[in-house]
Structures are given as structure tokens and as C-alpha cells.
PDB file of N, CA and C in Angstrom:
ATOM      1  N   UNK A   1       6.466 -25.519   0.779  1.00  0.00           N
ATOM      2  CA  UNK A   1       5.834 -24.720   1.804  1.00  0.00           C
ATOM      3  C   UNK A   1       4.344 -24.626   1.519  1.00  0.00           C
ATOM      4  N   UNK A   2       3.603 -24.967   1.976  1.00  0.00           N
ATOM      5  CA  UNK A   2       1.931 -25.247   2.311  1.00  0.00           C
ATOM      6  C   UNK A   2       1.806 -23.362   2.577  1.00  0.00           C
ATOM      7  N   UNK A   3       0.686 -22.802   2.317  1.00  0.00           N
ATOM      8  CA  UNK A   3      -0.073 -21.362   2.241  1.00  0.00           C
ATOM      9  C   UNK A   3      -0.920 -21.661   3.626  1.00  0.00           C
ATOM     10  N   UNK A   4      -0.999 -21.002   4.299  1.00  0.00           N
ATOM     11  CA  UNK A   4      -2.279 -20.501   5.154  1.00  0.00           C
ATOM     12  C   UNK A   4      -3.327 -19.896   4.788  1.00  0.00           C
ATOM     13  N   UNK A   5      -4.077 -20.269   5.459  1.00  0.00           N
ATOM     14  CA  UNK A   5      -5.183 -18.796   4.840  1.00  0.00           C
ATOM     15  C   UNK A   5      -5.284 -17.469   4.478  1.00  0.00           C
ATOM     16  N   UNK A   6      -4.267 -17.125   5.915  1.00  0.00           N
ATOM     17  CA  UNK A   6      -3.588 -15.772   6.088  1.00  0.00           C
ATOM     18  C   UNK A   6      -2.838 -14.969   4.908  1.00  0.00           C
ATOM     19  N   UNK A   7      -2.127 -16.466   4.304  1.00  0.00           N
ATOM     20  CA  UNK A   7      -0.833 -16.361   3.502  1.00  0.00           C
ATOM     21  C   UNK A   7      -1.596 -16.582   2.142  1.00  0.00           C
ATOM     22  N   UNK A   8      -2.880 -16.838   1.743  1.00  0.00           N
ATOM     23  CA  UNK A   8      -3.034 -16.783   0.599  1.00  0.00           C
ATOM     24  C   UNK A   8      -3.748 -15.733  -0.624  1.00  0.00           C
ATOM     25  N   UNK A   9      -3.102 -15.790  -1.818  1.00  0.00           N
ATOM     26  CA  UNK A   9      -3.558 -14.850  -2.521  1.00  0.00           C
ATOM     27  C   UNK A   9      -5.106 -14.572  -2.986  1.00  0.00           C
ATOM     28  N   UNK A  10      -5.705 -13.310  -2.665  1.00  0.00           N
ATOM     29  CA  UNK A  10      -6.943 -13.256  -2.681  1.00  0.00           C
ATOM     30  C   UNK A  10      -7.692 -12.279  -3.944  1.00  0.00           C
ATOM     31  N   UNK A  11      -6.548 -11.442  -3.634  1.00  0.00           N
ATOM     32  CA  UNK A  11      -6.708 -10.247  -4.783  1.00  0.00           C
ATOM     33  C   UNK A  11      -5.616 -10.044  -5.910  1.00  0.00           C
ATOM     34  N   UNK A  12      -6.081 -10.194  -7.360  1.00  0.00           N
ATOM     35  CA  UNK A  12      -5.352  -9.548  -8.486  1.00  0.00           C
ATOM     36  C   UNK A  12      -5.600  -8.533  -9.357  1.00  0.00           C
ATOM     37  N   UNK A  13      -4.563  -8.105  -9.444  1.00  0.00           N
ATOM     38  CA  UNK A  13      -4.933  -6.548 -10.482  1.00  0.00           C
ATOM     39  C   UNK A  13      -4.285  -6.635 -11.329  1.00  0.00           C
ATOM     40  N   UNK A  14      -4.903  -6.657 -12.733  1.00  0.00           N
ATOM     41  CA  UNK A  14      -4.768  -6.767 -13.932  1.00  0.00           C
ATOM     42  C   UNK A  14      -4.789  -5.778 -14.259  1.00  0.00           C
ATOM     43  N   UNK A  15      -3.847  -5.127 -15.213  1.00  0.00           N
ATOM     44  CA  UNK A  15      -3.589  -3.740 -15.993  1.00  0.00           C
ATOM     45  C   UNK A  15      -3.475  -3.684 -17.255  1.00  0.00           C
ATOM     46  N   UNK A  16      -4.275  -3.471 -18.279  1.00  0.00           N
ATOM     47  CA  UNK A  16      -3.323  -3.585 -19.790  1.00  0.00           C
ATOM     48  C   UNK A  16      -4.410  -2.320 -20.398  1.00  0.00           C
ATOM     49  N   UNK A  17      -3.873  -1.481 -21.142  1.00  0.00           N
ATOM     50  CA  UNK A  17      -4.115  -0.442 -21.821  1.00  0.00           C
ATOM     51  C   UNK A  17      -4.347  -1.314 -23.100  1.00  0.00           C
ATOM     52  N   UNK A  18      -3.384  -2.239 -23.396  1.00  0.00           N
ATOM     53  CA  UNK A  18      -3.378  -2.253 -24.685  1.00  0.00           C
ATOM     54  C   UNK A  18      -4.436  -3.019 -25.511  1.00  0.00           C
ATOM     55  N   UNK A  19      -4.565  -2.248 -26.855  1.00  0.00           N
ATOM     56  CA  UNK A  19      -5.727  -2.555 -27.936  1.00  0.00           C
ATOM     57  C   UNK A  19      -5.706  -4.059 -28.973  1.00  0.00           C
ATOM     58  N   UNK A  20      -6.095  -4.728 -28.968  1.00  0.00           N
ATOM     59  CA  UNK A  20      -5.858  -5.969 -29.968  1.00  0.00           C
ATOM     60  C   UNK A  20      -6.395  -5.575 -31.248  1.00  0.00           C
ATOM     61  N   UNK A  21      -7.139  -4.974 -31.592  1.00  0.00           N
ATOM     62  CA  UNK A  21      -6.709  -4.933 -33.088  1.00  0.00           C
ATOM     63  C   UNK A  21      -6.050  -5.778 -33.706  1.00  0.00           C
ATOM     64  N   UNK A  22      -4.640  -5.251 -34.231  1.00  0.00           N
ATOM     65  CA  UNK A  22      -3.840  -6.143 -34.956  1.00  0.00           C
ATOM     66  C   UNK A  22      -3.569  -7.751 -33.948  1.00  0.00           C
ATOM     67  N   UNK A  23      -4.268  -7.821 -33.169  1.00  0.00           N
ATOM     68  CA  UNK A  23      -3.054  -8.923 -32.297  1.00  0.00           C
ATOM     69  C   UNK A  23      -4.592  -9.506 -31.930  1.00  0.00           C
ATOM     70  N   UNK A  24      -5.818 -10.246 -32.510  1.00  0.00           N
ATOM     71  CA  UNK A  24      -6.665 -11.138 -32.002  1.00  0.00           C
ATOM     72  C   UNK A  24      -6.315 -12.313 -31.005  1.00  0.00           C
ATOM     73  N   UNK A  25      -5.161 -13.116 -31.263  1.00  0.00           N
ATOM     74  CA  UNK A  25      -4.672 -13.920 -30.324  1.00  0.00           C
ATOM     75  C   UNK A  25      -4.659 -13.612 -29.417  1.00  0.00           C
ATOM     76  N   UNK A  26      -5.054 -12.405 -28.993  1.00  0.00           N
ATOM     77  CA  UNK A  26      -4.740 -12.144 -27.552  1.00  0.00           C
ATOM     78  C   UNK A  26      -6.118 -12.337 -26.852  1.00  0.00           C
ATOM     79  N   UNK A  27      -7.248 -11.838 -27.775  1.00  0.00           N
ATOM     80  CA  UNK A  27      -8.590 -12.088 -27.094  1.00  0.00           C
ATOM     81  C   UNK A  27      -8.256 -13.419 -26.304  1.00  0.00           C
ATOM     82  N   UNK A  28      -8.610 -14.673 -27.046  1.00  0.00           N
ATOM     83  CA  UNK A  28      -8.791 -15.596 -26.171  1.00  0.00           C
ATOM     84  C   UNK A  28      -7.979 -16.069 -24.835  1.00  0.00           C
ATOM     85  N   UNK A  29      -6.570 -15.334 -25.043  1.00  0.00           N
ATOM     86  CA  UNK A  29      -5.463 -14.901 -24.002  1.00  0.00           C
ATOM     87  C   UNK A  29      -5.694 -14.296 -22.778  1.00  0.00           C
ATOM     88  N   UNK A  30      -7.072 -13.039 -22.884  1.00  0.00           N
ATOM     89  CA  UNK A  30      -7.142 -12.242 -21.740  1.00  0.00           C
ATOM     90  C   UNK A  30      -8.806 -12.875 -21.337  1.00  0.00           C
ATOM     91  N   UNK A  31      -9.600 -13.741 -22.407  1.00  0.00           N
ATOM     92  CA  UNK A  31     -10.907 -14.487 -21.806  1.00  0.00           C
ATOM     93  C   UNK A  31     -10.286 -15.701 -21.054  1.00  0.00           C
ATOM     94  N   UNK A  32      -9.363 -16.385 -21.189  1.00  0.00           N
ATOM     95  CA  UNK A  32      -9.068 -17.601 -20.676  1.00  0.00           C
ATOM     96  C   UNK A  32      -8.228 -17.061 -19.310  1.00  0.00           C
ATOM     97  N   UNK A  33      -7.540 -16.072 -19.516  1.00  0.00           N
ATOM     98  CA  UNK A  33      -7.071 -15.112 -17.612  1.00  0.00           C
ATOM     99  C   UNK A  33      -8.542 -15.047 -17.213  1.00  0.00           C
ATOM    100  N   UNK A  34      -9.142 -14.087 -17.448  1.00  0.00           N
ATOM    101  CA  UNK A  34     -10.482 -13.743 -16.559  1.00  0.00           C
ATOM    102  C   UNK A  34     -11.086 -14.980 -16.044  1.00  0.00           C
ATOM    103  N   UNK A  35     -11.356 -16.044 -16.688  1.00  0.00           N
ATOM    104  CA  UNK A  35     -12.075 -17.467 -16.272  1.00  0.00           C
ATOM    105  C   UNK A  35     -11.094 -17.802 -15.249  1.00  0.00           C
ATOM    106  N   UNK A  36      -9.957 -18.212 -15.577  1.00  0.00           N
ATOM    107  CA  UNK A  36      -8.903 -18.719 -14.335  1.00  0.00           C
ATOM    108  C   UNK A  36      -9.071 -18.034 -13.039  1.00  0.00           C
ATOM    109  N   UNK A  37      -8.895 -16.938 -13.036  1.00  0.00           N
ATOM    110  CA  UNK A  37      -8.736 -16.117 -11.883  1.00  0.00           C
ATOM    111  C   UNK A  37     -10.831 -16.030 -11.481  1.00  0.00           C
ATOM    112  N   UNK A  38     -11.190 -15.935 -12.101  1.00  0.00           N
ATOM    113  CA  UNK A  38     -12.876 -16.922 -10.838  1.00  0.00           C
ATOM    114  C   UNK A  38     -13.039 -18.167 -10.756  1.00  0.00           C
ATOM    115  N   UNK A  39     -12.281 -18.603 -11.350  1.00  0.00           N
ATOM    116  CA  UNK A  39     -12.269 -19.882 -11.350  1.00  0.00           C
ATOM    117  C   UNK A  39     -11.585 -20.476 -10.212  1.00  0.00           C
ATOM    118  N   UNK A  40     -10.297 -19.394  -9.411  1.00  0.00           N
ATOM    119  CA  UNK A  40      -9.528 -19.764  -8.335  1.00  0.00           C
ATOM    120  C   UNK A  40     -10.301 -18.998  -7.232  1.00  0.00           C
ATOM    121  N   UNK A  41     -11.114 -17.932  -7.448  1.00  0.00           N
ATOM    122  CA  UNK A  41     -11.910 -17.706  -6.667  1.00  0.00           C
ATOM    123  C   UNK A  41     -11.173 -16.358  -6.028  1.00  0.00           C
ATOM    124  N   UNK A  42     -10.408 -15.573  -6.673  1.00  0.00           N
ATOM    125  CA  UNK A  42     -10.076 -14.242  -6.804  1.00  0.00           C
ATOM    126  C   UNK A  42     -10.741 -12.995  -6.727  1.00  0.00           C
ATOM    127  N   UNK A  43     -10.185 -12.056  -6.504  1.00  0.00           N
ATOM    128  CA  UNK A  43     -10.767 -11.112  -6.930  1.00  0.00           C
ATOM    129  C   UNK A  43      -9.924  -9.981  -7.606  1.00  0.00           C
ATOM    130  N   UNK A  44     -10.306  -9.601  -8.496  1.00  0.00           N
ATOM    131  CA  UNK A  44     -10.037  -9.216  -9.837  1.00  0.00           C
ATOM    132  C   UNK A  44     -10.169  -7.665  -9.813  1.00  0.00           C
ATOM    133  N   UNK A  45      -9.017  -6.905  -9.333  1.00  0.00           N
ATOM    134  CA  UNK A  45      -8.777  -5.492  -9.646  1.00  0.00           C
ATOM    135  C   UNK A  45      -8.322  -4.685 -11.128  1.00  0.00           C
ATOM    136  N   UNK A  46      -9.249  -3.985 -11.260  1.00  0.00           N
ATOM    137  CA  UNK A  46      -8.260  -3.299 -12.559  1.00  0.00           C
ATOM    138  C   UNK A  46      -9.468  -1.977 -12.779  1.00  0.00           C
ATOM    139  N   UNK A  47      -8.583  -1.426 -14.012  1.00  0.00           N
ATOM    140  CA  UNK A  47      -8.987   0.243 -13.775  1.00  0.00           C
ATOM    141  C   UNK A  47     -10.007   0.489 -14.247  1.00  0.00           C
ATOM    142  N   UNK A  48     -10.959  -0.235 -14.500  1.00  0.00           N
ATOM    143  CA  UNK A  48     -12.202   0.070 -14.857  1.00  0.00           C
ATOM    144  C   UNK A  48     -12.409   0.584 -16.170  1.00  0.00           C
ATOM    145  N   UNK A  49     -11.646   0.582 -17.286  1.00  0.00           N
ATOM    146  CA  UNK A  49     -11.570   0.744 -18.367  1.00  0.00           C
ATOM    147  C   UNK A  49     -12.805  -0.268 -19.013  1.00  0.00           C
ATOM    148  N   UNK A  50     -13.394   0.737 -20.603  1.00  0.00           N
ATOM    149  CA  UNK A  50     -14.366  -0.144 -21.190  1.00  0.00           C
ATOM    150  C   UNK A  50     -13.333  -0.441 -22.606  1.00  0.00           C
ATOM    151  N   UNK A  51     -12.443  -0.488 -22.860  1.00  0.00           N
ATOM    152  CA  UNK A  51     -11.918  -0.996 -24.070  1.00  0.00           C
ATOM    153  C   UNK A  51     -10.499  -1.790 -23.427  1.00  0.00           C
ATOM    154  N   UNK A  52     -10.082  -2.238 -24.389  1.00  0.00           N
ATOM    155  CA  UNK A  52      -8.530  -3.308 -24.998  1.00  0.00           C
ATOM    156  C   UNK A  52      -9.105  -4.449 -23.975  1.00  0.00           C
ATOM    157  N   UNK A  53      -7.702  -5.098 -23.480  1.00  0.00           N
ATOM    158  CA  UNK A  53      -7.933  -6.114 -23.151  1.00  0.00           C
ATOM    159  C   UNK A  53      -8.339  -6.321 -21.782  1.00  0.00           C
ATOM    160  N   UNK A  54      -8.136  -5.382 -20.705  1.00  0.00           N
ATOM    161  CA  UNK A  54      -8.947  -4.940 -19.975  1.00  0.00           C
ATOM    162  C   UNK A  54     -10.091  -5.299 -19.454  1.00  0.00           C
ATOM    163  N   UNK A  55     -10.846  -4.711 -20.627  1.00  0.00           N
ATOM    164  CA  UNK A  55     -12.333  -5.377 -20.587  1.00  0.00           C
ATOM    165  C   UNK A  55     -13.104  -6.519 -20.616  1.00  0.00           C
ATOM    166  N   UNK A  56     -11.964  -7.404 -21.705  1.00  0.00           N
ATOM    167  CA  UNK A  56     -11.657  -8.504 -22.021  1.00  0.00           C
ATOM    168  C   UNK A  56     -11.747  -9.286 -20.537  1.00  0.00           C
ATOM    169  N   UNK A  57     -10.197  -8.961 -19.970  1.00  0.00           N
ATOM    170  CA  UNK A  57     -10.321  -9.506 -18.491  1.00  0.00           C
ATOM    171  C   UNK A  57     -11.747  -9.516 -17.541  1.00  0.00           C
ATOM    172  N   UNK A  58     -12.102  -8.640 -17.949  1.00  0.00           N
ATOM    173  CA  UNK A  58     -13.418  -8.259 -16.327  1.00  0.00           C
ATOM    174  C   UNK A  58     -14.276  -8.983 -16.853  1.00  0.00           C
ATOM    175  N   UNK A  59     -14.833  -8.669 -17.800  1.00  0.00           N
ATOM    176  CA  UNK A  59     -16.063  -9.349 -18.118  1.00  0.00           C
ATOM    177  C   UNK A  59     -15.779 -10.996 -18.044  1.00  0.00           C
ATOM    178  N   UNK A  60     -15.388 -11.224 -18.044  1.00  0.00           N
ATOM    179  CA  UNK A  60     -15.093 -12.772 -18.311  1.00  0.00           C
ATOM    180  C   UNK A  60     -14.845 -13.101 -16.737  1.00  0.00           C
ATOM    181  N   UNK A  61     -14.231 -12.632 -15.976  1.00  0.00           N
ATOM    182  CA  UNK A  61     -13.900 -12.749 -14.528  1.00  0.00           C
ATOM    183  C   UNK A  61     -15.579 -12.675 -14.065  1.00  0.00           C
ATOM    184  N   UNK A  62     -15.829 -11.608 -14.251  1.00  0.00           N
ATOM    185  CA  UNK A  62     -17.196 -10.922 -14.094  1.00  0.00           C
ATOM    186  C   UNK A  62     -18.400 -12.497 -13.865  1.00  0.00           C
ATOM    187  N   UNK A  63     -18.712 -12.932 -15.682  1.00  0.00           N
ATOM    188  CA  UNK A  63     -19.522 -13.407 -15.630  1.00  0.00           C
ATOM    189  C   UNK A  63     -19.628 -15.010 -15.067  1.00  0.00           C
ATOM    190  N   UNK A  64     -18.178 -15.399 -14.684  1.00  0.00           N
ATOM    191  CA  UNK A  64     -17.712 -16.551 -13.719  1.00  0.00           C
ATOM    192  C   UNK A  64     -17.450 -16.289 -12.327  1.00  0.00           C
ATOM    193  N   UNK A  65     -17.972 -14.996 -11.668  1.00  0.00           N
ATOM    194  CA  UNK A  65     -18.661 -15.105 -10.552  1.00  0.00           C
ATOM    195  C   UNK A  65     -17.413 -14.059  -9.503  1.00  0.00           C
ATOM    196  N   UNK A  66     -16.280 -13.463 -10.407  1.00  0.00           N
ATOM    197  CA  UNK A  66     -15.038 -12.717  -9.768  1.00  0.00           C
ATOM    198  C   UNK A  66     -15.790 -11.239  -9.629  1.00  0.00           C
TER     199      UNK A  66
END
């Protein structure tokens, strides 16, 4: 099944509270989401949080143009 315009996804909202600390693997996990999703040309909801991975997400969405 082919998407329409109508039918296609425009907006995502990303949610994560959680802190990496113990879990670094995840950085490059939530920088390589943020790039994808401006990279598809999204737009990138989430709660406006300045810490965990979160932030991670936006900024990276952010500075690739989401």
C-alpha cells in the first residue's frame, strides 16, 4: 500500500525520562534517533525536558533541521 500525502507521518513524539548514566550505549542510540527523524523530515515532539535522553533526542533532531 503506497502513503498519500494525507496518509503520511509527519509528527513524532519521543518520551524518555530516563538517565544514561550507567547505560552510555544509549547516547549514541538516542543521537542516531534524533538525526533519522530530520533526516525523514519530521517533526519531533517531546516534553521539553533538559536532561536523560530526551535531550539527547532534540538536540540532535534540532541541529539537523527537525
Amino acid at each position: 500500500m503506497t502513503a498519500t500525502s494525507s496518509n503520511q507521518l509527519k509528527n513524532i513524539c519521543v518520551l524518555s525520562g530516563f538517565r544514561y548514566e550507567k547505560y552510555k550505549e544509549f547516547v549514541q542510540a538516542a543521537i542516531d534517533l534524533g538525526r533519522a527523524i530530520a533526516e525523514r523530515k519530521l517533526h519531533l515532539v517531546y516534553g521539553g525536558g533538559d536532561r536523560g535522553l530526551s535531550n539527547l533526542f532534540s538536540k540532535a533532531a534540532f541541529v539537523r533541521g527537525s
